[in-house]
C-alpha atoms as a PDB file:
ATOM      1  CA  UNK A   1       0.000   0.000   0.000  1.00  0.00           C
ATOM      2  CA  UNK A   2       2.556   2.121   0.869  1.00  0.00           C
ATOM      3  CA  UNK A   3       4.790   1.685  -2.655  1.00  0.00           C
ATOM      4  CA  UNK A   4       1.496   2.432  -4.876  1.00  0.00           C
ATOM      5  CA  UNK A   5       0.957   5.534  -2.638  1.00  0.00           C
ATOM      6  CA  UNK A   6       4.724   6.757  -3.622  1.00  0.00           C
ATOM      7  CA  UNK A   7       3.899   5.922  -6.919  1.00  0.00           C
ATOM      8  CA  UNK A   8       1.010   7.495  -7.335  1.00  0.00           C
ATOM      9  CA  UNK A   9       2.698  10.539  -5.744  1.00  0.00           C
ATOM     10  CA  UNK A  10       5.642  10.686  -8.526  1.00  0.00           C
ATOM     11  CA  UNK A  11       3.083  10.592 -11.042  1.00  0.00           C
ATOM     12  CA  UNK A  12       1.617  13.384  -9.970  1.00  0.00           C
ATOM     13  CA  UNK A  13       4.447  15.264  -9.582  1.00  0.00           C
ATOM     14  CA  UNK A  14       5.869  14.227 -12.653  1.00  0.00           C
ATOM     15  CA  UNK A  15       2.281  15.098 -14.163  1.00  0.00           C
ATOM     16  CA  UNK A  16       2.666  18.507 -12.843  1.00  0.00           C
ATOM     17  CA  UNK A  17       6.314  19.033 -13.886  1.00  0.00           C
ATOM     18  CA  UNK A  18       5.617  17.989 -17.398  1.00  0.00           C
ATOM     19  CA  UNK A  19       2.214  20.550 -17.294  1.00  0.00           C
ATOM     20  CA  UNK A  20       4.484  23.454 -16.460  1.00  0.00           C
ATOM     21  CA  UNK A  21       7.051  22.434 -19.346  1.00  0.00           C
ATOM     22  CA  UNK A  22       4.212  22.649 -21.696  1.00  0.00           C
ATOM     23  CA  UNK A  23       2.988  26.057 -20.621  1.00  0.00           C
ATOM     24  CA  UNK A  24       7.012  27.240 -20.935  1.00  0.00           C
ATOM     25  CA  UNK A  25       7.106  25.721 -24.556  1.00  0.00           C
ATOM     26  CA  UNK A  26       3.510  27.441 -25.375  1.00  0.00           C
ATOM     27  CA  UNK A  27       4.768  30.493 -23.872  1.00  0.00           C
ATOM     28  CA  UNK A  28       7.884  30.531 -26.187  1.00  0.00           C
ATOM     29  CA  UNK A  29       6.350  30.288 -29.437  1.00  0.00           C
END
């Protein structure tokens, strides 16, 4: 229980990383 709640919390924060590098990349065009 406890390894699928760390997963689930690097998904999110890799969920939330890859959000903001999409805003950057929208941002720069």
């Amino acid at each position: 229980m406890t390894k699928s709640k760390r997963f689930m919390l690097f998904g999110f924060s890799y969920a939330s990383t890859f959000r903001a590098f999409i805003c950057f990349l929208i941002f720069q065009i």
